[in-house]
PDB file of N, CA and C in Angstrom:
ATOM      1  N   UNK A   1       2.700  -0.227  -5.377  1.00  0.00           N
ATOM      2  CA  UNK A   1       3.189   0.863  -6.199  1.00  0.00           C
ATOM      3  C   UNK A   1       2.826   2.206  -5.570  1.00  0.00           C
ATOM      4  N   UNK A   2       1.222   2.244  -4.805  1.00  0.00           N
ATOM      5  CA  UNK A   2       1.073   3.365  -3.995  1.00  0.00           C
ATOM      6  C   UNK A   2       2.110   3.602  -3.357  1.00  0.00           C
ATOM      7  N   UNK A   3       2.666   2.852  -2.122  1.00  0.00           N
ATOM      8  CA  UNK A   3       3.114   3.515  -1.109  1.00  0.00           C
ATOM      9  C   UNK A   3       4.683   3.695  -1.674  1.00  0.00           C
ATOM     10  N   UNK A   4       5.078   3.040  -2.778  1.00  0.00           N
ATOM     11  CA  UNK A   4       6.493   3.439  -3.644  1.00  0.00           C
ATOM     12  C   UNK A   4       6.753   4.587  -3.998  1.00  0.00           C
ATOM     13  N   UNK A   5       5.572   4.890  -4.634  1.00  0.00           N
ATOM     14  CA  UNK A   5       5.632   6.465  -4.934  1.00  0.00           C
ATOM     15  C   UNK A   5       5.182   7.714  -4.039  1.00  0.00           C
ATOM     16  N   UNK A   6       4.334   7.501  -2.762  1.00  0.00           N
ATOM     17  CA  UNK A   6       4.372   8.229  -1.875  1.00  0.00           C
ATOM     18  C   UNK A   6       5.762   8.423  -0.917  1.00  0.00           C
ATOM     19  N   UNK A   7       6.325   7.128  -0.961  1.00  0.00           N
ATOM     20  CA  UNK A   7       7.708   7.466  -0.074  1.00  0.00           C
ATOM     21  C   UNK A   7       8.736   8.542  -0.619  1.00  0.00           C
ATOM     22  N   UNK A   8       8.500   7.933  -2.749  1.00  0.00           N
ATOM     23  CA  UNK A   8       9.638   8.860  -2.660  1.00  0.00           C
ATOM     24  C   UNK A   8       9.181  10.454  -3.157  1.00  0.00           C
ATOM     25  N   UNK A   9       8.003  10.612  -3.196  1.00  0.00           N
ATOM     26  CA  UNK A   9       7.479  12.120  -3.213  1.00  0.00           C
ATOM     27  C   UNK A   9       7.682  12.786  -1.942  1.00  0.00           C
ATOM     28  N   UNK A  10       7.296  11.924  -0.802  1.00  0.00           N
ATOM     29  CA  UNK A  10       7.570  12.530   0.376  1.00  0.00           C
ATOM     30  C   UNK A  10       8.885  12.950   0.461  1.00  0.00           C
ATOM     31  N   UNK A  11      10.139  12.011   0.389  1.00  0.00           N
ATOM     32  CA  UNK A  11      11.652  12.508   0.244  1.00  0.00           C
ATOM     33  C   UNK A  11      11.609  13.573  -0.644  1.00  0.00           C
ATOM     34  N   UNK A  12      11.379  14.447  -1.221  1.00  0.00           N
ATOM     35  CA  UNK A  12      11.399  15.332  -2.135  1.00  0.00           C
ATOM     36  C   UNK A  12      10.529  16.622  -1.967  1.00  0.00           C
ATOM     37  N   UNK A  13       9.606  16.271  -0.416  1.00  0.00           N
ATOM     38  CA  UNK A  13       9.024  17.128  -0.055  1.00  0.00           C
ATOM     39  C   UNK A  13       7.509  17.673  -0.035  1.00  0.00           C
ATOM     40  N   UNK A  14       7.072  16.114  -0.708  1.00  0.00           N
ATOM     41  CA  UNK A  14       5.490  16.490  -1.189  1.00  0.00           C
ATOM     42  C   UNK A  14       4.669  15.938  -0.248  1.00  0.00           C
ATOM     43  N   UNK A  15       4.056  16.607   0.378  1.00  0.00           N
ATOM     44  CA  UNK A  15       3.126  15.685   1.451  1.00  0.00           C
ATOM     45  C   UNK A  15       2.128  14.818   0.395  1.00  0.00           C
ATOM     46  N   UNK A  16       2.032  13.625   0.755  1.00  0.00           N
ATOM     47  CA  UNK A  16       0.662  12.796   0.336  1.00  0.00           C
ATOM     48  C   UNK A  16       0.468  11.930   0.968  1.00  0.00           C
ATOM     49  N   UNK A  17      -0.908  11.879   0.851  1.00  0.00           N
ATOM     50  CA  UNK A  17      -1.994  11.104   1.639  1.00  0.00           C
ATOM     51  C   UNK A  17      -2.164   9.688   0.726  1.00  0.00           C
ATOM     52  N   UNK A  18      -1.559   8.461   0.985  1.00  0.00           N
ATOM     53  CA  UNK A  18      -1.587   7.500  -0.317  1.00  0.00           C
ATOM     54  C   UNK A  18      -1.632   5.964   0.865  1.00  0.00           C
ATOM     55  N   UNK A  19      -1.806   5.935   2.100  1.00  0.00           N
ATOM     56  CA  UNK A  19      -1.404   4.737   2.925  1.00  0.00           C
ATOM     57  C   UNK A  19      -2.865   4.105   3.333  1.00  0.00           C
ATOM     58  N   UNK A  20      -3.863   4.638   2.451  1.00  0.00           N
ATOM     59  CA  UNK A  20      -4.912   4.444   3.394  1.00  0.00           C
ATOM     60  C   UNK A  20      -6.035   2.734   1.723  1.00  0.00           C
ATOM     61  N   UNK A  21      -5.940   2.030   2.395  1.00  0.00           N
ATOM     62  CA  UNK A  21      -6.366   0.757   2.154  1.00  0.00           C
ATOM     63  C   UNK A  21      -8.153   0.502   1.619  1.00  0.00           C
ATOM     64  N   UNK A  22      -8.682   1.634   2.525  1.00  0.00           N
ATOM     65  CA  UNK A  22     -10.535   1.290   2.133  1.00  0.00           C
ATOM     66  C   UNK A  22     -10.549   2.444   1.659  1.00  0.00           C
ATOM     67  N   UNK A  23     -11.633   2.729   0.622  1.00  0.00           N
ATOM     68  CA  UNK A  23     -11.854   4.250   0.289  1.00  0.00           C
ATOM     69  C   UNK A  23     -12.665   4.748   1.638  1.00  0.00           C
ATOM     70  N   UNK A  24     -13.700   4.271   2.190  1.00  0.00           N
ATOM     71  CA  UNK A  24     -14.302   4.972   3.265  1.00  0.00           C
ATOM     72  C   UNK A  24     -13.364   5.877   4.195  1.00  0.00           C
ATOM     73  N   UNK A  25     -12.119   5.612   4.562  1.00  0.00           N
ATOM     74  CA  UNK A  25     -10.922   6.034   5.198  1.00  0.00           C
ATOM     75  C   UNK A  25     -10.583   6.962   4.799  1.00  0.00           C
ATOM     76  N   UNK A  26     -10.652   7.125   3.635  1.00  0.00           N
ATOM     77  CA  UNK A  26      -9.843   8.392   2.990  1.00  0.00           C
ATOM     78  C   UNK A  26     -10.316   9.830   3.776  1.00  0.00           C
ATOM     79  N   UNK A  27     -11.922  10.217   3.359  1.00  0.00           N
ATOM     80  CA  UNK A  27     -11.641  11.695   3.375  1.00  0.00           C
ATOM     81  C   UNK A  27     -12.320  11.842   5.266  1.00  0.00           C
ATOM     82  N   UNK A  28     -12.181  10.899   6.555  1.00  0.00           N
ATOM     83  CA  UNK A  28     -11.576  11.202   7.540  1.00  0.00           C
ATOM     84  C   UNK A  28     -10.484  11.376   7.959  1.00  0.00           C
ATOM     85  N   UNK A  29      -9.442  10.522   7.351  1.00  0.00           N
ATOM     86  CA  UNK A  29      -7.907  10.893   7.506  1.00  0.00           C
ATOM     87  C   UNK A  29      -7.459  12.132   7.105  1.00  0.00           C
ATOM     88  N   UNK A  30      -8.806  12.450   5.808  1.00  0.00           N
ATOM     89  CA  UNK A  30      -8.057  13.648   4.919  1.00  0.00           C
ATOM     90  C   UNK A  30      -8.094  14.960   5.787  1.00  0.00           C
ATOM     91  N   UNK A  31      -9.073  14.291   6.532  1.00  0.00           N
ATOM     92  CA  UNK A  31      -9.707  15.925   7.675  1.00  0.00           C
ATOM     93  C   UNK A  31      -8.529  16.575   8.613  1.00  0.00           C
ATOM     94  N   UNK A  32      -7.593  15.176   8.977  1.00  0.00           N
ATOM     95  CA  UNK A  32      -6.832  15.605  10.207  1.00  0.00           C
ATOM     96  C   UNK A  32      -5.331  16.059   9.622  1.00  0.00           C
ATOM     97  N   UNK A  33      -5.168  15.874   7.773  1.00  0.00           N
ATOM     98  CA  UNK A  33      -3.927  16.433   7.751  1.00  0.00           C
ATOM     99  C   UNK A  33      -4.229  17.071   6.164  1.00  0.00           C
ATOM    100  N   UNK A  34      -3.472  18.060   5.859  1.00  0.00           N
ATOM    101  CA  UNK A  34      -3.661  18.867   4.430  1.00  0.00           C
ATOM    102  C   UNK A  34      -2.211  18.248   3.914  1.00  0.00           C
ATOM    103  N   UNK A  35      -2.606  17.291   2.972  1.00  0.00           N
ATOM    104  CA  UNK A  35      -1.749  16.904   1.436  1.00  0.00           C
ATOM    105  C   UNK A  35      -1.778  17.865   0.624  1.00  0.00           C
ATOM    106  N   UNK A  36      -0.254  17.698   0.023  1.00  0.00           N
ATOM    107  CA  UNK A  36      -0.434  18.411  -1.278  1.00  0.00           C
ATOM    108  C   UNK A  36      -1.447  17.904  -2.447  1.00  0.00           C
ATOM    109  N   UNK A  37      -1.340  16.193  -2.269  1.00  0.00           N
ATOM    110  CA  UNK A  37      -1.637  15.420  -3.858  1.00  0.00           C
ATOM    111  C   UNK A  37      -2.715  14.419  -2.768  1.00  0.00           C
ATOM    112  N   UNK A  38      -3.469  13.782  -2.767  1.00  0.00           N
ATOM    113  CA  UNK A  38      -3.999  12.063  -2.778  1.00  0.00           C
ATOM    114  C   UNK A  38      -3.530  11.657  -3.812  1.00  0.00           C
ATOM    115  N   UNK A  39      -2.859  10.170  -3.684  1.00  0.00           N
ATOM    116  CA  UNK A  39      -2.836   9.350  -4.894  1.00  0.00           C
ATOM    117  C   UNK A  39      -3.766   8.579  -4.528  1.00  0.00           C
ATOM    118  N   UNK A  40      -5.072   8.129  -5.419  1.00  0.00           N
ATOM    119  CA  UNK A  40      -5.635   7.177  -5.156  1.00  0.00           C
ATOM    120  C   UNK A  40      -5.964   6.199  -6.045  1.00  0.00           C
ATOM    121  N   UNK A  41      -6.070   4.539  -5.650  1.00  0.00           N
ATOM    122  CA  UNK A  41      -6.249   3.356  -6.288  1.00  0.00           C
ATOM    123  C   UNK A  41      -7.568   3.402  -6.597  1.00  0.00           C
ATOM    124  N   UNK A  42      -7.840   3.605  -7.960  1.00  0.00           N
ATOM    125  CA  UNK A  42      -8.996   2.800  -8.371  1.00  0.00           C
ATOM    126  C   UNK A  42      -8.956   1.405  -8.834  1.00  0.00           C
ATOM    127  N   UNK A  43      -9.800   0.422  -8.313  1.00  0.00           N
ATOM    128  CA  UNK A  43      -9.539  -1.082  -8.154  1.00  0.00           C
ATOM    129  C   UNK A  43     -10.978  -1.437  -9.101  1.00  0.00           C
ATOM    130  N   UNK A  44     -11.842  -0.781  -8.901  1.00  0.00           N
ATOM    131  CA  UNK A  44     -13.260  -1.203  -9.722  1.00  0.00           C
ATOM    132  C   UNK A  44     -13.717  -0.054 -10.297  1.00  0.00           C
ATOM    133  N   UNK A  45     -15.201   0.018 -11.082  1.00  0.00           N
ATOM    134  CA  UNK A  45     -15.631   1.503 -11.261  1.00  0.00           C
ATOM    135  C   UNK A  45     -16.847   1.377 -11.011  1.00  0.00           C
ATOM    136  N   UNK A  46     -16.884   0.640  -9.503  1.00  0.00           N
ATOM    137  CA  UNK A  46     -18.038   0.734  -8.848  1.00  0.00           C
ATOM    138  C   UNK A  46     -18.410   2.158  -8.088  1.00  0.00           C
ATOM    139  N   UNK A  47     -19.745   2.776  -7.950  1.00  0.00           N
ATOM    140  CA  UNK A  47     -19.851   4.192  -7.639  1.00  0.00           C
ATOM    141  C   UNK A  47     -19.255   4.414  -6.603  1.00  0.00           C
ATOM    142  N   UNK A  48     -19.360   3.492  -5.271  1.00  0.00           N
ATOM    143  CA  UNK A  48     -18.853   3.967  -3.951  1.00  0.00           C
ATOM    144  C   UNK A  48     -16.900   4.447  -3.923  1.00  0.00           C
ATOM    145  N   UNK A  49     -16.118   3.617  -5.107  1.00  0.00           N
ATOM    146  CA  UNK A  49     -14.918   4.344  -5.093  1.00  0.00           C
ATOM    147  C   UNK A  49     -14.627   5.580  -6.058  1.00  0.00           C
ATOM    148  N   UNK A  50     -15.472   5.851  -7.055  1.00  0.00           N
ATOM    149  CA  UNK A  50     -15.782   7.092  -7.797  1.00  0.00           C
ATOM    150  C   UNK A  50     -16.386   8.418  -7.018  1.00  0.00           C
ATOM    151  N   UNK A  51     -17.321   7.936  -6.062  1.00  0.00           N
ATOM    152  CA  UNK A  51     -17.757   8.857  -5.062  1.00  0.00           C
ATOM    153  C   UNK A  51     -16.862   9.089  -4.148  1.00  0.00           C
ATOM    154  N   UNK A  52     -15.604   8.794  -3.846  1.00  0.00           N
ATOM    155  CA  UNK A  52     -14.615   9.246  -3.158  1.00  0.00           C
ATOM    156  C   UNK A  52     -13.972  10.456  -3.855  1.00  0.00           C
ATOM    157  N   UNK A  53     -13.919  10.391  -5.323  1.00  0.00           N
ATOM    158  CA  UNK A  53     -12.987  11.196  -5.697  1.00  0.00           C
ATOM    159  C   UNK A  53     -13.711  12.656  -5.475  1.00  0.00           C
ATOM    160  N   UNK A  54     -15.010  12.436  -5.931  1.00  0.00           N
ATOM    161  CA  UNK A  54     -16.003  13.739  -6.153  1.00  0.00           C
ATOM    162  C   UNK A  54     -16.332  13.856  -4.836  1.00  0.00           C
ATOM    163  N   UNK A  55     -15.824  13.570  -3.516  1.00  0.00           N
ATOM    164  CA  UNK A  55     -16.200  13.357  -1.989  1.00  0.00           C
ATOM    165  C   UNK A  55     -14.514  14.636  -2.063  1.00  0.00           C
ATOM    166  N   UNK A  56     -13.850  14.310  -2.480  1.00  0.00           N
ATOM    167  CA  UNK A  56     -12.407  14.768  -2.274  1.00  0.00           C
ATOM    168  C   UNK A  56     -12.430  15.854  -2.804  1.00  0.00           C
ATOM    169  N   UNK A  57     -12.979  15.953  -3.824  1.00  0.00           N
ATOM    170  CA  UNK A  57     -13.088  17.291  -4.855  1.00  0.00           C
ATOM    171  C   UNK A  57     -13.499  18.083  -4.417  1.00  0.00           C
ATOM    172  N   UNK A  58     -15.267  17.894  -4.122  1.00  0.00           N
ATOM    173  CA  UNK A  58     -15.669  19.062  -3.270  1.00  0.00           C
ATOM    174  C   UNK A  58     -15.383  19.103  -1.791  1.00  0.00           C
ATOM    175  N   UNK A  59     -14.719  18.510  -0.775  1.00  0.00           N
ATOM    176  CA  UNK A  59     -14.523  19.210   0.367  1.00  0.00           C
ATOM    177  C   UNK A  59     -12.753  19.934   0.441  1.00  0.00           C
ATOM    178  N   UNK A  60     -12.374  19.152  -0.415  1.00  0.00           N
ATOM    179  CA  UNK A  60     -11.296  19.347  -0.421  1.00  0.00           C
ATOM    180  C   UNK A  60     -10.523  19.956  -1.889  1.00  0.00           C
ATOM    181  N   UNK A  61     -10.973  21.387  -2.105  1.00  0.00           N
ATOM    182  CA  UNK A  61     -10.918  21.403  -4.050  1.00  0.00           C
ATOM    183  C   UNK A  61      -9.102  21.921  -3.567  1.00  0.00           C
ATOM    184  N   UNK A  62      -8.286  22.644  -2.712  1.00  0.00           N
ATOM    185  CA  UNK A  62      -7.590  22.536  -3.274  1.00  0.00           C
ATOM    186  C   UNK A  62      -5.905  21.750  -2.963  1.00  0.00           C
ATOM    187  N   UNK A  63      -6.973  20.672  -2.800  1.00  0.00           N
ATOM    188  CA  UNK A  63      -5.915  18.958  -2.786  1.00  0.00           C
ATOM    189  C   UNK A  63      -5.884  18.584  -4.207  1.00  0.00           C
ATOM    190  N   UNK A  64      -4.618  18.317  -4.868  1.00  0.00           N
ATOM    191  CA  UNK A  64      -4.828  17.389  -5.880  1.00  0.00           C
ATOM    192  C   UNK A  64      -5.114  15.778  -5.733  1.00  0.00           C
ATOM    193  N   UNK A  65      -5.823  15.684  -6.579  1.00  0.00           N
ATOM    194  CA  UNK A  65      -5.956  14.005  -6.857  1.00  0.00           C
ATOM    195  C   UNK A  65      -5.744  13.614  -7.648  1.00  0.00           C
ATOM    196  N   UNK A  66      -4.510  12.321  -7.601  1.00  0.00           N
ATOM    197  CA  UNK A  66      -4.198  11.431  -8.968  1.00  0.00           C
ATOM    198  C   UNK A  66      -4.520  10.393  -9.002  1.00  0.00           C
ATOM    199  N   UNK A  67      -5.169   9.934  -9.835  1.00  0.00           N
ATOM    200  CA  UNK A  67      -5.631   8.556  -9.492  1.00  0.00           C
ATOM    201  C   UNK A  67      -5.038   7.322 -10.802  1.00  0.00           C
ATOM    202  N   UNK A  68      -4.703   6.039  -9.947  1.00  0.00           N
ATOM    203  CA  UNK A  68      -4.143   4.986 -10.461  1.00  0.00           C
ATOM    204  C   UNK A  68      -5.019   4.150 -11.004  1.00  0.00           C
ATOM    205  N   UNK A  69      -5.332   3.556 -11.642  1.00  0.00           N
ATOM    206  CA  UNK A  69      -5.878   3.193 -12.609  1.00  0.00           C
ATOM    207  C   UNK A  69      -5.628   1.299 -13.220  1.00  0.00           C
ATOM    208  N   UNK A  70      -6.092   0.224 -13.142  1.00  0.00           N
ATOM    209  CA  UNK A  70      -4.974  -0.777 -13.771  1.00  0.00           C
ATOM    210  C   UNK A  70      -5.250  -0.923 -14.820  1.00  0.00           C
ATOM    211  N   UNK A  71      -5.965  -0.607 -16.084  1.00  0.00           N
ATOM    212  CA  UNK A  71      -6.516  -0.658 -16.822  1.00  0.00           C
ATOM    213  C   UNK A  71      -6.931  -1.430 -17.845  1.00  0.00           C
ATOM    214  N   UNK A  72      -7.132  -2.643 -16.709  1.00  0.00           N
ATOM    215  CA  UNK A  72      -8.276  -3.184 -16.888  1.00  0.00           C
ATOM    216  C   UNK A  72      -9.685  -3.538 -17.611  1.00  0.00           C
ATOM    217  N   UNK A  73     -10.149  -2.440 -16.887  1.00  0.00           N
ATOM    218  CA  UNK A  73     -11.428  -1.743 -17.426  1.00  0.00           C
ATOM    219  C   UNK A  73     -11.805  -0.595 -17.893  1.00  0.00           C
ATOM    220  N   UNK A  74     -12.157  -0.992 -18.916  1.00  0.00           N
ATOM    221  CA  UNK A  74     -12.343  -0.077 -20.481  1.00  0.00           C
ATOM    222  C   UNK A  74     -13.214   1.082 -19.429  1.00  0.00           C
ATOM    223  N   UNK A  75     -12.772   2.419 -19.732  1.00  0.00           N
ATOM    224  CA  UNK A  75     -13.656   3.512 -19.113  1.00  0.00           C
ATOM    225  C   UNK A  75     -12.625   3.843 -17.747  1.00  0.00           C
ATOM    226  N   UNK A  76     -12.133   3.357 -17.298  1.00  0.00           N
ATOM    227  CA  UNK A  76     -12.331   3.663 -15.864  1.00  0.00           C
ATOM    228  C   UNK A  76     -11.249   4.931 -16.047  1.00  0.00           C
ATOM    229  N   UNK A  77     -10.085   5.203 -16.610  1.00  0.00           N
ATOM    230  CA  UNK A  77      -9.867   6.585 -16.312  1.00  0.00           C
ATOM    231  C   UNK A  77     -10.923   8.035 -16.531  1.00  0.00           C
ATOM    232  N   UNK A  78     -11.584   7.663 -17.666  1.00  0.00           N
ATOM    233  CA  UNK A  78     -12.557   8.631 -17.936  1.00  0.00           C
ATOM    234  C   UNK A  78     -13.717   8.648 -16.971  1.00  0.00           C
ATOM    235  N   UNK A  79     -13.798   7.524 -16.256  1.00  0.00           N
ATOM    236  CA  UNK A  79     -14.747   7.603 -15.309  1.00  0.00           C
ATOM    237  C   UNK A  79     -14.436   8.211 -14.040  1.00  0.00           C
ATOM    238  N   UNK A  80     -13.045   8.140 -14.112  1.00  0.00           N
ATOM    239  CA  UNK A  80     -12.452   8.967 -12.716  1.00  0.00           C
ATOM    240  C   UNK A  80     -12.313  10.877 -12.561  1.00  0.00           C
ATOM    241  N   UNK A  81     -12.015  10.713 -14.259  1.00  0.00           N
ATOM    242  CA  UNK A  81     -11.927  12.287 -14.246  1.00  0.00           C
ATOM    243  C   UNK A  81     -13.126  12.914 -14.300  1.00  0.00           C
ATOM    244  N   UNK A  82     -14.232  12.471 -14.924  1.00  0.00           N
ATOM    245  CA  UNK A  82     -15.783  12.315 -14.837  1.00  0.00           C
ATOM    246  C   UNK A  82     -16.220  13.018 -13.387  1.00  0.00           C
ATOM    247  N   UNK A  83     -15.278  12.392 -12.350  1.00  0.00           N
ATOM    248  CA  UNK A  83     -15.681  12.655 -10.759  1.00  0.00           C
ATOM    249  C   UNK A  83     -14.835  13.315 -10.168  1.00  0.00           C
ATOM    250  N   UNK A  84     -13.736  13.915 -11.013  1.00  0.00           N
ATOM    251  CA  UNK A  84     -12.867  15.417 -10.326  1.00  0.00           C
ATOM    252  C   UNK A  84     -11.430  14.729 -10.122  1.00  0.00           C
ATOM    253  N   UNK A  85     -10.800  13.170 -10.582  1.00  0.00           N
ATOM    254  CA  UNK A  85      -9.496  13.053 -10.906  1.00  0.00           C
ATOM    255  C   UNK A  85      -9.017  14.387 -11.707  1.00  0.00           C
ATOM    256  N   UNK A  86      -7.787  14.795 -11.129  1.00  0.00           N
ATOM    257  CA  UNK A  86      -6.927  15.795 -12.338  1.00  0.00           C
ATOM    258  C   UNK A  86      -5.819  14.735 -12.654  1.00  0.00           C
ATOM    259  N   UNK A  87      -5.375  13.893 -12.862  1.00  0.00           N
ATOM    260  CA  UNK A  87      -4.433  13.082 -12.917  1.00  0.00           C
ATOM    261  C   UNK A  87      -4.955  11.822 -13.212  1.00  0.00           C
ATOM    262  N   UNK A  88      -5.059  10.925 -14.609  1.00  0.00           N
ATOM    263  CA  UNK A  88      -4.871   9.773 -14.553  1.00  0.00           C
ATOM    264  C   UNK A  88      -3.501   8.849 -14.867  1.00  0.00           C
ATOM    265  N   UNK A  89      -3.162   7.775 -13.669  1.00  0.00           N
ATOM    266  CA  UNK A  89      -2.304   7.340 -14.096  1.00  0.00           C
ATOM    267  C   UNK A  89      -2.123   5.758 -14.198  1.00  0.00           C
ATOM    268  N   UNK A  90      -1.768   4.911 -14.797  1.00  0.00           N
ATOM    269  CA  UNK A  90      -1.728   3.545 -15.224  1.00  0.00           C
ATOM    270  C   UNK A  90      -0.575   2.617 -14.331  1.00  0.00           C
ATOM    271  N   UNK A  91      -1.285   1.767 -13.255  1.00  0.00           N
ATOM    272  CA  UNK A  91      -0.549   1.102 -12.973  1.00  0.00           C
ATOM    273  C   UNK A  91       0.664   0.264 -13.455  1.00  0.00           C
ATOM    274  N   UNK A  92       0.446  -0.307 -15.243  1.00  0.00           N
ATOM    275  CA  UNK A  92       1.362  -0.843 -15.821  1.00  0.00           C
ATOM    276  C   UNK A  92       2.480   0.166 -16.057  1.00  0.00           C
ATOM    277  N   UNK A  93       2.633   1.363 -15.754  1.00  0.00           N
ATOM    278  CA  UNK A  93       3.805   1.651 -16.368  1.00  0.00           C
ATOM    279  C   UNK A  93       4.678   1.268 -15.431  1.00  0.00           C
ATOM    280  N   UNK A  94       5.877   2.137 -15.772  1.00  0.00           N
ATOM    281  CA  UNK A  94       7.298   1.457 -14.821  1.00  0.00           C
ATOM    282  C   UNK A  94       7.439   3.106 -13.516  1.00  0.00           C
ATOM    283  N   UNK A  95       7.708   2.504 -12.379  1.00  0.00           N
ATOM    284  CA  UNK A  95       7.775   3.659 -11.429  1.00  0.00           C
ATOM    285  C   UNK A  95       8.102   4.544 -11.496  1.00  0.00           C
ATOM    286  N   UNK A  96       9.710   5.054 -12.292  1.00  0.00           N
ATOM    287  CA  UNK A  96      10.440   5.794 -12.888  1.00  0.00           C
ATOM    288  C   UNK A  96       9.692   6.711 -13.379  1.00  0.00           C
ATOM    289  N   UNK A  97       8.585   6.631 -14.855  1.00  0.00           N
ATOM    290  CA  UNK A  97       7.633   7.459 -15.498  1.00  0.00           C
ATOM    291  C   UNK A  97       6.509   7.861 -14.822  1.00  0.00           C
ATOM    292  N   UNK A  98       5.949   6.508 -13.486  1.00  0.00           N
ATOM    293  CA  UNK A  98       4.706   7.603 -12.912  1.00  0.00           C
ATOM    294  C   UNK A  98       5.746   8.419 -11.807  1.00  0.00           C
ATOM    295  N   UNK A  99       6.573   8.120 -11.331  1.00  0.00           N
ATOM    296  CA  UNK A  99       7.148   9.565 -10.453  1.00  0.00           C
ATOM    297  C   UNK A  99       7.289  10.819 -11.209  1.00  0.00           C
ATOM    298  N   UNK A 100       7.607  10.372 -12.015  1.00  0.00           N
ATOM    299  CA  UNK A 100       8.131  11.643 -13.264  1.00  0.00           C
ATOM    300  C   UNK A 100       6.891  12.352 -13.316  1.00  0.00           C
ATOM    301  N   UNK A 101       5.845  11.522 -14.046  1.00  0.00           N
ATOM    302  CA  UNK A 101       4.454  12.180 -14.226  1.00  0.00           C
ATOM    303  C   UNK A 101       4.121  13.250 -12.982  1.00  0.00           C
ATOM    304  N   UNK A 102       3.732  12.463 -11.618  1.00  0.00           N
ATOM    305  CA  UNK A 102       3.709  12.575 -10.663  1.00  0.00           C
ATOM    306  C   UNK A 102       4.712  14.032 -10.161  1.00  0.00           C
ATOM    307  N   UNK A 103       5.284  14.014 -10.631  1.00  0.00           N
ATOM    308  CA  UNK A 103       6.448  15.455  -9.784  1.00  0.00           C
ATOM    309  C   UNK A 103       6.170  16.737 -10.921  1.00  0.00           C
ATOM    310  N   UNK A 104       5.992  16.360 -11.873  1.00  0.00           N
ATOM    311  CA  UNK A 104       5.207  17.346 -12.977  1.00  0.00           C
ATOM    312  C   UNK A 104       4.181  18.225 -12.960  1.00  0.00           C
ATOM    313  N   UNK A 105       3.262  17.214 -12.754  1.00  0.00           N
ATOM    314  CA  UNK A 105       2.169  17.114 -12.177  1.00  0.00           C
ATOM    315  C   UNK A 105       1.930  18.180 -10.695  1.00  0.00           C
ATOM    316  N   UNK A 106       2.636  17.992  -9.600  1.00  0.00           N
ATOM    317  CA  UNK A 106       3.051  18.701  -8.596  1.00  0.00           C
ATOM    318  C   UNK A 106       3.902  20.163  -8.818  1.00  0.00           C
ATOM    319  N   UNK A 107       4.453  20.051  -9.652  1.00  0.00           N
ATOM    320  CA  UNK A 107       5.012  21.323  -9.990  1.00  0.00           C
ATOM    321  C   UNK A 107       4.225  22.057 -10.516  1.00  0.00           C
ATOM    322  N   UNK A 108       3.323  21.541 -11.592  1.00  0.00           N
ATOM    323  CA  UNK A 108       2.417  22.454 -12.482  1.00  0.00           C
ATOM    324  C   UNK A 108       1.174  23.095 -11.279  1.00  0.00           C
ATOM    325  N   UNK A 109       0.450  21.850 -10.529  1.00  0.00           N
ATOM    326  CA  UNK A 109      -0.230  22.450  -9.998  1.00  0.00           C
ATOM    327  C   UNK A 109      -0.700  22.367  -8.564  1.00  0.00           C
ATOM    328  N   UNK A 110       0.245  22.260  -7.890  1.00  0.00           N
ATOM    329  CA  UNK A 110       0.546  22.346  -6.651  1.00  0.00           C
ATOM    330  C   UNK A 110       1.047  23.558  -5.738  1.00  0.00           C
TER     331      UNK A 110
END
């Protein structure tokens, strides 16, 4: 669903940083190019992928970050925004509504 919705933000003009698989990856890749947005997968709400977001936040405050969510586990959006998510979004919905969200989202504060 990441890289679904990075393709078609990119067609539309939004740079994002969304292809990257380990969180450790993220904020070296993030060094060598300026995104408008990260979308990023939260998979657990173990600290080391929460410490990415607040890793993103402060070196990078003015990147947005949206973060995906499966929700799963009780807490974990609040645990993301907790660590400098501006965006939570729910894997179950249908692509259609997180692009929508997603381009909103980019308009408002991008």
């Amino acid at each position: 669903m990441r890289m679904a919705l990075s393709t078609a933000l990119s067609a539309e003009g939004v740079t994002v940083l969304a292809e990257l698989a380990r969180s450790e990856d993220v904020v070296p890749h993030h060094l060598s190019q300026r995104p408008d947005l990260i979308l990023y997968s939260l998979y657990t709400m173990e600290q080391a992928e929460l410490a990415v977001i607040s890793s993103l936040r402060q070196t990078f405050p003015e990147t947005a970050v949206a973060v995906l969510v499966t929700g799963e586990q009780k807490g974990q959006g609040q645990a993301a925004l907790a660590h400098g998510a501006q965006l939570i979004l729910d894997k179950t919905a249908s692509r259609d509504s997180l692009l929508a969200a997603l381009n909103s989202f980019h308009n408002l504060y991008c």
